[in-house]
PDB file of N, CA and C in Angstrom:
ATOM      1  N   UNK A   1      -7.286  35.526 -29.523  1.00  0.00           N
ATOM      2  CA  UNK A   1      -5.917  35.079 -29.520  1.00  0.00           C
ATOM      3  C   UNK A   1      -5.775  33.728 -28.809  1.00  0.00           C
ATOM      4  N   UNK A   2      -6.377  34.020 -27.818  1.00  0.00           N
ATOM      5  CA  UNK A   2      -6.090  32.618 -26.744  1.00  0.00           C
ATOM      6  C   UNK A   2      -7.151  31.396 -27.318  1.00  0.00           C
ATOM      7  N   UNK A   3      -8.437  31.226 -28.411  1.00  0.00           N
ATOM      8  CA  UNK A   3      -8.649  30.270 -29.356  1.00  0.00           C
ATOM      9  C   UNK A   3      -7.481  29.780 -30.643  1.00  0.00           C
ATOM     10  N   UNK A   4      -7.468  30.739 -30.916  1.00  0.00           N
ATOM     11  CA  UNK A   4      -6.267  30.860 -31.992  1.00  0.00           C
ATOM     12  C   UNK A   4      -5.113  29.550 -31.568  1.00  0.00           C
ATOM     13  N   UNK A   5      -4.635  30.067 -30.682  1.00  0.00           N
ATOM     14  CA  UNK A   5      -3.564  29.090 -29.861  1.00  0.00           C
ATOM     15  C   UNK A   5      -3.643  28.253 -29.287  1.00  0.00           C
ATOM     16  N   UNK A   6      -5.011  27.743 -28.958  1.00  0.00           N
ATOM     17  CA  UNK A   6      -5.612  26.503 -28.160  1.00  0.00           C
ATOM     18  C   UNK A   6      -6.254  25.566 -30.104  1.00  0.00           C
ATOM     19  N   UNK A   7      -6.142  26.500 -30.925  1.00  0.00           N
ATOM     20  CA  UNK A   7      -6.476  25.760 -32.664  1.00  0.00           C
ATOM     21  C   UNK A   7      -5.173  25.033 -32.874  1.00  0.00           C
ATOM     22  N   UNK A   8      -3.941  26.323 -32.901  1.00  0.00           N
ATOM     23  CA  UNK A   8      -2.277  25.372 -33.568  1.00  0.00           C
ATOM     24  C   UNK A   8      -2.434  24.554 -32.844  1.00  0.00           C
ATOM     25  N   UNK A   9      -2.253  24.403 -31.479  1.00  0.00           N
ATOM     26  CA  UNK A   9      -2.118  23.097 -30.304  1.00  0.00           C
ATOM     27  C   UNK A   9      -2.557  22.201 -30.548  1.00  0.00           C
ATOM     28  N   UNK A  10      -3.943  22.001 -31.187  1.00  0.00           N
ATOM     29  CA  UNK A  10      -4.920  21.166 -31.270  1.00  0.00           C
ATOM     30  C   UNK A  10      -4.053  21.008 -32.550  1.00  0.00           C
ATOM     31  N   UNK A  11      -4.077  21.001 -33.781  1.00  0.00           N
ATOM     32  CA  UNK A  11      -3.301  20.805 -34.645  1.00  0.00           C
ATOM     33  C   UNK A  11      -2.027  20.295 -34.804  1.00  0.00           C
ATOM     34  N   UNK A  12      -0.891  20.596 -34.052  1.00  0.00           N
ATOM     35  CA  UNK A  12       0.223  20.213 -33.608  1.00  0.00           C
ATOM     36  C   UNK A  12       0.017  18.816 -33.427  1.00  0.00           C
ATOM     37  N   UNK A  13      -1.022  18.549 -32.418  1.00  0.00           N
ATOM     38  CA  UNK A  13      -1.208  17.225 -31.612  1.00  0.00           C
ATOM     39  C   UNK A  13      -1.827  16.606 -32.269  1.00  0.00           C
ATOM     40  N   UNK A  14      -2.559  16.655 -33.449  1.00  0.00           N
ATOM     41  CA  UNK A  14      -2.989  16.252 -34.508  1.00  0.00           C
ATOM     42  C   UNK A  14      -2.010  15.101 -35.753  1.00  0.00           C
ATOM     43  N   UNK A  15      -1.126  16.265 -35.860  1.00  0.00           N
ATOM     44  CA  UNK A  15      -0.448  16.232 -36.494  1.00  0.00           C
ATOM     45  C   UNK A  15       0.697  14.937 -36.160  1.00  0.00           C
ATOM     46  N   UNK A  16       0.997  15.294 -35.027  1.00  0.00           N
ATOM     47  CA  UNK A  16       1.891  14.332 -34.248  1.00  0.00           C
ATOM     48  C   UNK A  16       1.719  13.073 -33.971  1.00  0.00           C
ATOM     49  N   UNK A  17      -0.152  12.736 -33.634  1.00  0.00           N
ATOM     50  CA  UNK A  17      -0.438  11.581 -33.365  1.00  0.00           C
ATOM     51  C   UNK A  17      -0.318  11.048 -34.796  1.00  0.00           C
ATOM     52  N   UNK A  18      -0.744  11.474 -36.024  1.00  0.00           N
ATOM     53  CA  UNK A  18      -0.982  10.913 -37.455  1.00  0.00           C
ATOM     54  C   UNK A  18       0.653  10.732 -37.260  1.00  0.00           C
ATOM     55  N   UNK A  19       1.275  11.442 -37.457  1.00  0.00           N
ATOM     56  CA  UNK A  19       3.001  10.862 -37.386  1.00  0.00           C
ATOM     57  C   UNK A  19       3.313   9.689 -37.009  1.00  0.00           C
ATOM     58  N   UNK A  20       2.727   9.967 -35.349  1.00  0.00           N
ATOM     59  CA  UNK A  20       3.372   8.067 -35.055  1.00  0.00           C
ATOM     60  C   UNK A  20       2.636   7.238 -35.373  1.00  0.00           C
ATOM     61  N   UNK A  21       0.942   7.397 -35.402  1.00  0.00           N
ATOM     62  CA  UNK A  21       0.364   6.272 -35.962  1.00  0.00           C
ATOM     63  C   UNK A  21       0.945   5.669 -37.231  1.00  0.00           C
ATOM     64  N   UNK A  22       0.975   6.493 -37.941  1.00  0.00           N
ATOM     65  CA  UNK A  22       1.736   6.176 -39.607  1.00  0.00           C
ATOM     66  C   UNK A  22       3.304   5.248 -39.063  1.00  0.00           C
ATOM     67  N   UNK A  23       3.658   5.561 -38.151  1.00  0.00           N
ATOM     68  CA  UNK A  23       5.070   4.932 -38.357  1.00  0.00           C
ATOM     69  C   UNK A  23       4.972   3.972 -37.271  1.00  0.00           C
ATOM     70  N   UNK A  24       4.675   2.385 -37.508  1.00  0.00           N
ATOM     71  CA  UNK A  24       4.086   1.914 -36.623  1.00  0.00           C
ATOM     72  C   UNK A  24       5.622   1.638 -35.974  1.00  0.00           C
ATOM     73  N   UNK A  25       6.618   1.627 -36.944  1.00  0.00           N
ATOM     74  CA  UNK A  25       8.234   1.483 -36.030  1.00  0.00           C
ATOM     75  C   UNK A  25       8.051   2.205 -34.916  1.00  0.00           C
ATOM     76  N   UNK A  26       7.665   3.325 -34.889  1.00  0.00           N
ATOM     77  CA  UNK A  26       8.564   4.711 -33.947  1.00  0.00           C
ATOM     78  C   UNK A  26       7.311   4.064 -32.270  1.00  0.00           C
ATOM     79  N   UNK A  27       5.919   3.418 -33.174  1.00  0.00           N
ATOM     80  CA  UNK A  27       5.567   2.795 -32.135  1.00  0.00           C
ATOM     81  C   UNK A  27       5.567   2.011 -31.357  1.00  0.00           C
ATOM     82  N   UNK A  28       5.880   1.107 -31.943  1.00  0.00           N
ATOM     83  CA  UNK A  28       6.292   0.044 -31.086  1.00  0.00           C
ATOM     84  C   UNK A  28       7.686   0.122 -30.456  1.00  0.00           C
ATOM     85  N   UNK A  29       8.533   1.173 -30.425  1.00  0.00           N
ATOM     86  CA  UNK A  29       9.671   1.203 -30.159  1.00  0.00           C
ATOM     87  C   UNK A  29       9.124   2.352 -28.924  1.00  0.00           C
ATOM     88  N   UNK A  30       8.576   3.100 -29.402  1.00  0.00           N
ATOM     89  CA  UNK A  30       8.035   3.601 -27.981  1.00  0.00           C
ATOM     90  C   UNK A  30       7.288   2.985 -26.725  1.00  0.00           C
ATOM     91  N   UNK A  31       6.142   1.670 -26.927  1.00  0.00           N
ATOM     92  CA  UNK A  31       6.065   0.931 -26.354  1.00  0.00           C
ATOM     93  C   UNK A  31       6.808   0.263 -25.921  1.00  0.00           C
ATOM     94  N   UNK A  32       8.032  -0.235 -26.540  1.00  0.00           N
ATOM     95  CA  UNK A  32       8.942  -1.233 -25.764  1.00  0.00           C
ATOM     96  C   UNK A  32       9.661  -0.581 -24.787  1.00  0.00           C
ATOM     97  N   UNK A  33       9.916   0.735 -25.079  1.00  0.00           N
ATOM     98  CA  UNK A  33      10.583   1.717 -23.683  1.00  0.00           C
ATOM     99  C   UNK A  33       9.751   1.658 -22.763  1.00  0.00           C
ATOM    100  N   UNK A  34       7.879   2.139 -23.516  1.00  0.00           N
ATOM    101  CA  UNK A  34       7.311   2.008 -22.224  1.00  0.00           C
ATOM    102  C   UNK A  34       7.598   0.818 -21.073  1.00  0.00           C
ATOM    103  N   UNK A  35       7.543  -0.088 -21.591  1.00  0.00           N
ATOM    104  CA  UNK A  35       7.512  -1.503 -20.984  1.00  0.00           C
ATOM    105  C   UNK A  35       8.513  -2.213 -20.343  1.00  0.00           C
ATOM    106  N   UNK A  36       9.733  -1.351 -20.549  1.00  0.00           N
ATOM    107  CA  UNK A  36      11.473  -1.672 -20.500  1.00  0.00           C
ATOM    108  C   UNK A  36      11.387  -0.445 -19.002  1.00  0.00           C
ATOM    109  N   UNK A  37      10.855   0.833 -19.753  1.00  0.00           N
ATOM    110  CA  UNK A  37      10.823   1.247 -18.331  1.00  0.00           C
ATOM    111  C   UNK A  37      10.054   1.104 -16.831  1.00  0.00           C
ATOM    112  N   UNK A  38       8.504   0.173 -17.012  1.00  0.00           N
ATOM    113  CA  UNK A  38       7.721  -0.049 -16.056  1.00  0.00           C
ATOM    114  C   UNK A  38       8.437  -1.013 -15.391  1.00  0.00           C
ATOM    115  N   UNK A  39       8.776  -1.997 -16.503  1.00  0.00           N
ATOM    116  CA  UNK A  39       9.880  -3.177 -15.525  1.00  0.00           C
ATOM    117  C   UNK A  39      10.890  -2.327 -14.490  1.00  0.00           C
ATOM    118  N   UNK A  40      11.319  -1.379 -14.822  1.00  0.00           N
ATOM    119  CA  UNK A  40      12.886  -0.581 -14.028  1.00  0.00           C
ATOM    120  C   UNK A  40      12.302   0.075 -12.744  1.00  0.00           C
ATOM    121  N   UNK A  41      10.646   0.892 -13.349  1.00  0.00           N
ATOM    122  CA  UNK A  41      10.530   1.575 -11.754  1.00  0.00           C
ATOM    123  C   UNK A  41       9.439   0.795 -10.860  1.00  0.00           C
ATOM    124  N   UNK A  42       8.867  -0.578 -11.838  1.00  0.00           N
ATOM    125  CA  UNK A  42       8.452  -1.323 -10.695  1.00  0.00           C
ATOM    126  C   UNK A  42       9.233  -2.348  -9.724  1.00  0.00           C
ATOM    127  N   UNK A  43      10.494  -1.652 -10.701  1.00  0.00           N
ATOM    128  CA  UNK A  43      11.314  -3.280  -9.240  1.00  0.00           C
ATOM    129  C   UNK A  43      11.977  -2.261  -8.604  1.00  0.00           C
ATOM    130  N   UNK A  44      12.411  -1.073  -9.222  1.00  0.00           N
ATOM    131  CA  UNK A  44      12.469  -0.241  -7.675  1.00  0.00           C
ATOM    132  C   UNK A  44      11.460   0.316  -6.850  1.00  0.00           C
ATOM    133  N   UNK A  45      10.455   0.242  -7.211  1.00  0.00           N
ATOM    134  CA  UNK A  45       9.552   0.487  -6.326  1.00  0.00           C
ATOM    135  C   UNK A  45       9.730  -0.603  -4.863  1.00  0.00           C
ATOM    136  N   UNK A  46       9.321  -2.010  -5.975  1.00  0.00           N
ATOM    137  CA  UNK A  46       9.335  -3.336  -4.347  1.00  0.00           C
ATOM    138  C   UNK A  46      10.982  -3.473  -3.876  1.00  0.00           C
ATOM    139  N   UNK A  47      12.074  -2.776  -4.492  1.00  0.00           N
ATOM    140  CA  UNK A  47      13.394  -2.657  -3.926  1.00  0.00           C
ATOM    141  C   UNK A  47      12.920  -1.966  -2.484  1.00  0.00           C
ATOM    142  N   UNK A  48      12.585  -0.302  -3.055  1.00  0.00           N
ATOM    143  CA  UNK A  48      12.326   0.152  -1.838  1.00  0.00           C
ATOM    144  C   UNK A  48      11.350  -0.119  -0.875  1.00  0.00           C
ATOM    145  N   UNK A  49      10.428  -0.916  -0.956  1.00  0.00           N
ATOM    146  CA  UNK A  49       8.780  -1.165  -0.113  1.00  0.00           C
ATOM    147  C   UNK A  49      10.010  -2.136   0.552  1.00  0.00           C
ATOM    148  N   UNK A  50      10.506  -3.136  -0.169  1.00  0.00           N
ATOM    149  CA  UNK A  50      11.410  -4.162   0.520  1.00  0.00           C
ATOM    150  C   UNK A  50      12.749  -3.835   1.905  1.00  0.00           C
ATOM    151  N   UNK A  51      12.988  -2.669   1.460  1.00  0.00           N
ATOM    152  CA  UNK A  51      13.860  -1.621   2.240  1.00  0.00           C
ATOM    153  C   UNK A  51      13.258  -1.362   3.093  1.00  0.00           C
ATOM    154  N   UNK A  52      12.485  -0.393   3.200  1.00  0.00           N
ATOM    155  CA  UNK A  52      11.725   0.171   4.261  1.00  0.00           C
ATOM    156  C   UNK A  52      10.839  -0.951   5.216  1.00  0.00           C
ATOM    157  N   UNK A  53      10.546  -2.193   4.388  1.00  0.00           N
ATOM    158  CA  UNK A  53       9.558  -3.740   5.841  1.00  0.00           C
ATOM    159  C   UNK A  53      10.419  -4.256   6.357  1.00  0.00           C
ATOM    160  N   UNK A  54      12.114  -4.785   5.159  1.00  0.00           N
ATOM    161  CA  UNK A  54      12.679  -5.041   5.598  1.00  0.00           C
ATOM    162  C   UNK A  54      12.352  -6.636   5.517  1.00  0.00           C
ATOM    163  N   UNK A  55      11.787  -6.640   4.445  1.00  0.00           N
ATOM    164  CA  UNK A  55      11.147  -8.403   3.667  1.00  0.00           C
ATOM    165  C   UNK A  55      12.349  -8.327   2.731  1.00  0.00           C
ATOM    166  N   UNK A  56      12.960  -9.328   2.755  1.00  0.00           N
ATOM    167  CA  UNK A  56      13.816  -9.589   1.885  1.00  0.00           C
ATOM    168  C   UNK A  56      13.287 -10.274   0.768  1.00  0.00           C
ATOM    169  N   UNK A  57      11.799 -11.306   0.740  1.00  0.00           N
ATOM    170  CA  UNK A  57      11.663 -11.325  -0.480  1.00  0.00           C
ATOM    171  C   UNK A  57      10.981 -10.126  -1.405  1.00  0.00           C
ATOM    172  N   UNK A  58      10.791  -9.202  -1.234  1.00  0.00           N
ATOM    173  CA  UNK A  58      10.193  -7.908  -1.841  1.00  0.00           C
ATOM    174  C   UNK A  58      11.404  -7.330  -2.200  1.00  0.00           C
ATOM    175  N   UNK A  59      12.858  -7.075  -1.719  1.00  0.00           N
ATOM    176  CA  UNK A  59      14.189  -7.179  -2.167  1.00  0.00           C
ATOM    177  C   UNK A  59      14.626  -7.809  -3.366  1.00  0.00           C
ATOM    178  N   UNK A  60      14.256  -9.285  -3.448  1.00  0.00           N
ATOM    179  CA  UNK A  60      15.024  -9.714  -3.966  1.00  0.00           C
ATOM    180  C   UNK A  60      13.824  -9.409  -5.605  1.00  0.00           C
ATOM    181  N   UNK A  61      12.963  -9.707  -5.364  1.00  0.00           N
ATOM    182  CA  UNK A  61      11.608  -9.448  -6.356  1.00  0.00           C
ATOM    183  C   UNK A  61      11.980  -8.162  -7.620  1.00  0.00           C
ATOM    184  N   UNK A  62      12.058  -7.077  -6.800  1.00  0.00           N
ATOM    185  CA  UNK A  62      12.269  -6.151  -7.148  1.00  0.00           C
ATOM    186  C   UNK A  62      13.422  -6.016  -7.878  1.00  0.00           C
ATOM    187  N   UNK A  63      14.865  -6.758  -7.341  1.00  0.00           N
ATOM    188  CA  UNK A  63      16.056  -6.621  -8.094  1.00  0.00           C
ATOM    189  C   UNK A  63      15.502  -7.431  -9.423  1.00  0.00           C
ATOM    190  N   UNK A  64      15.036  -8.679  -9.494  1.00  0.00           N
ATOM    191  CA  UNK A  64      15.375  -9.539 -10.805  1.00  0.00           C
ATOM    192  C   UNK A  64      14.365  -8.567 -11.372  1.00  0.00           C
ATOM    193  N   UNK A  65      13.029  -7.936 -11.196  1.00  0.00           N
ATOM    194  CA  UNK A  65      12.536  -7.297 -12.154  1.00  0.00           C
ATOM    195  C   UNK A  65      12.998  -5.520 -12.349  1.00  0.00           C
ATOM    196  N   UNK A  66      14.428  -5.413 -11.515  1.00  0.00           N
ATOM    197  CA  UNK A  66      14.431  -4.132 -12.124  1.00  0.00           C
ATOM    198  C   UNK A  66      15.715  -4.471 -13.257  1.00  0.00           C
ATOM    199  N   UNK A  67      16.474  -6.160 -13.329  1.00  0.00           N
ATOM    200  CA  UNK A  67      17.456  -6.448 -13.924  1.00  0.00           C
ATOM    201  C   UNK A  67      16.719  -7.091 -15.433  1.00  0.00           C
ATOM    202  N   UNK A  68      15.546  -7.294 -14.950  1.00  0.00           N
ATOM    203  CA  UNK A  68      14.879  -7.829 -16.234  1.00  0.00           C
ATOM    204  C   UNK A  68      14.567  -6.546 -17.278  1.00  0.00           C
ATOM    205  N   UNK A  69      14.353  -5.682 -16.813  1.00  0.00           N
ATOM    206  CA  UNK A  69      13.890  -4.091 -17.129  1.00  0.00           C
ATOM    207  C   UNK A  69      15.334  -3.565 -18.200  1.00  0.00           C
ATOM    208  N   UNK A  70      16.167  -3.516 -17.314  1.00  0.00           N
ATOM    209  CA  UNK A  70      17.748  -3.461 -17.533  1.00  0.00           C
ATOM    210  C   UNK A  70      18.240  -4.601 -19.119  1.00  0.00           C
ATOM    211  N   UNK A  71      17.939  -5.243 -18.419  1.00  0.00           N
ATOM    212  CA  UNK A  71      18.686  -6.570 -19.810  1.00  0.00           C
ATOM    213  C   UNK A  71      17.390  -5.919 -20.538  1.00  0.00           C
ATOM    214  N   UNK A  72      16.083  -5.396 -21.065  1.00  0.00           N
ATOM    215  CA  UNK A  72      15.467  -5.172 -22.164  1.00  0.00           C
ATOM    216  C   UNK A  72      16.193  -3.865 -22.697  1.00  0.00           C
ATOM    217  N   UNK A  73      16.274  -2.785 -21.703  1.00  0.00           N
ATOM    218  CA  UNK A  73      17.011  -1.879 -22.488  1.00  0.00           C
ATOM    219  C   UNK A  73      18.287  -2.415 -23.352  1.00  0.00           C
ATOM    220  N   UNK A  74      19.468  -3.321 -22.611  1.00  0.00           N
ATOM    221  CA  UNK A  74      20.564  -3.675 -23.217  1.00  0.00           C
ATOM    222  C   UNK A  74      20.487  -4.184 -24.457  1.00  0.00           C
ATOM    223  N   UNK A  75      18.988  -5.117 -24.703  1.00  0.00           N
ATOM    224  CA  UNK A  75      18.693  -5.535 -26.049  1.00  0.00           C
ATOM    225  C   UNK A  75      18.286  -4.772 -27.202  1.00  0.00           C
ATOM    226  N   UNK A  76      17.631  -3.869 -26.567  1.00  0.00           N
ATOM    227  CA  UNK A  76      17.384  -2.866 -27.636  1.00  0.00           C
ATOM    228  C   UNK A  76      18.074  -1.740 -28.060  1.00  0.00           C
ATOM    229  N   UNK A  77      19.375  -1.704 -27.392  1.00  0.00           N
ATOM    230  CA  UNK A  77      20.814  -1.104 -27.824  1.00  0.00           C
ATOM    231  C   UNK A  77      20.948  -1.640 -28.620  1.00  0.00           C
ATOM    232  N   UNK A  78      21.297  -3.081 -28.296  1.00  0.00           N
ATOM    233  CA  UNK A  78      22.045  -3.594 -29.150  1.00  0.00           C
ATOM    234  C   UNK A  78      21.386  -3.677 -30.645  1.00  0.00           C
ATOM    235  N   UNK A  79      19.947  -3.918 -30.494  1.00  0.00           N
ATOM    236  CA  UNK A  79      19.171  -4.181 -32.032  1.00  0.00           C
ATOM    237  C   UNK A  79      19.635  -2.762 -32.382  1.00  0.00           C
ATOM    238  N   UNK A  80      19.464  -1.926 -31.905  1.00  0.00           N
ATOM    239  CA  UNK A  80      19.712  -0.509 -32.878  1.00  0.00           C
ATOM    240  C   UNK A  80      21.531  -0.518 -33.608  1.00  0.00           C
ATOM    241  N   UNK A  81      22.403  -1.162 -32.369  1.00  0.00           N
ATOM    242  CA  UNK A  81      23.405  -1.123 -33.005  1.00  0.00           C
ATOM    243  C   UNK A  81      23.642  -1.945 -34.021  1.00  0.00           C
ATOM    244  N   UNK A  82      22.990  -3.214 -33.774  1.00  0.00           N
ATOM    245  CA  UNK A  82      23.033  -3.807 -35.644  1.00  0.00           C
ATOM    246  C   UNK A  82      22.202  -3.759 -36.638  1.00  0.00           C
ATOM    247  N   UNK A  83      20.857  -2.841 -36.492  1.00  0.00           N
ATOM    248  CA  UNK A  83      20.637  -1.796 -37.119  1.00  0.00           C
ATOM    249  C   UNK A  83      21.323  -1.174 -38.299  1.00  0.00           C
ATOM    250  N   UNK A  84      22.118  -0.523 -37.240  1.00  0.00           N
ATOM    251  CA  UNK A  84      22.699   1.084 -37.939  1.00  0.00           C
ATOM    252  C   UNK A  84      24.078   0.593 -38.985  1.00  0.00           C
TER     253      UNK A  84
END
């Protein structure tokens, strides 16, 4: 039983990767989140490292790249909304 179910799984995930590979849209749109979101939690990351030393340029670092992060999501609203 417990091969059996470790087979669908394996299959499932099979299945799924051929999905997005085939749809190179759904990929690269997943990459751009990736990348929209590393920008967001690496500038809060040096927001907070900046917080806690109490370096204001690690503050300020952190804001323009968690606003740069921010304005990519806003763009890719918007492409979907003229899109649709």
């Amino acid at each position: 039983m417990k091969n059996l179910l470790l087979g669908l799984s394996l299959a499932g995930n099979l299945a799924l990767g051929y999905t997005l590979l085939k749809k190179t849209d759904a990929l690269a749109e997943l990459n751009e989140k990736a990348d929209t979101l590393s920008d967001q939690l690496q500038g809060k990351a040096e927001q907070v490292k900046g917080a806690l030393t109490g370096d204001t340029s690690d503050k300020i670092s952190g804001n323009l790249k968690s606003a740069k992060g921010d304005l990519k999501e806003k763009a890719a609203d918007l492409k979907d909304e003229l899109e649709d």
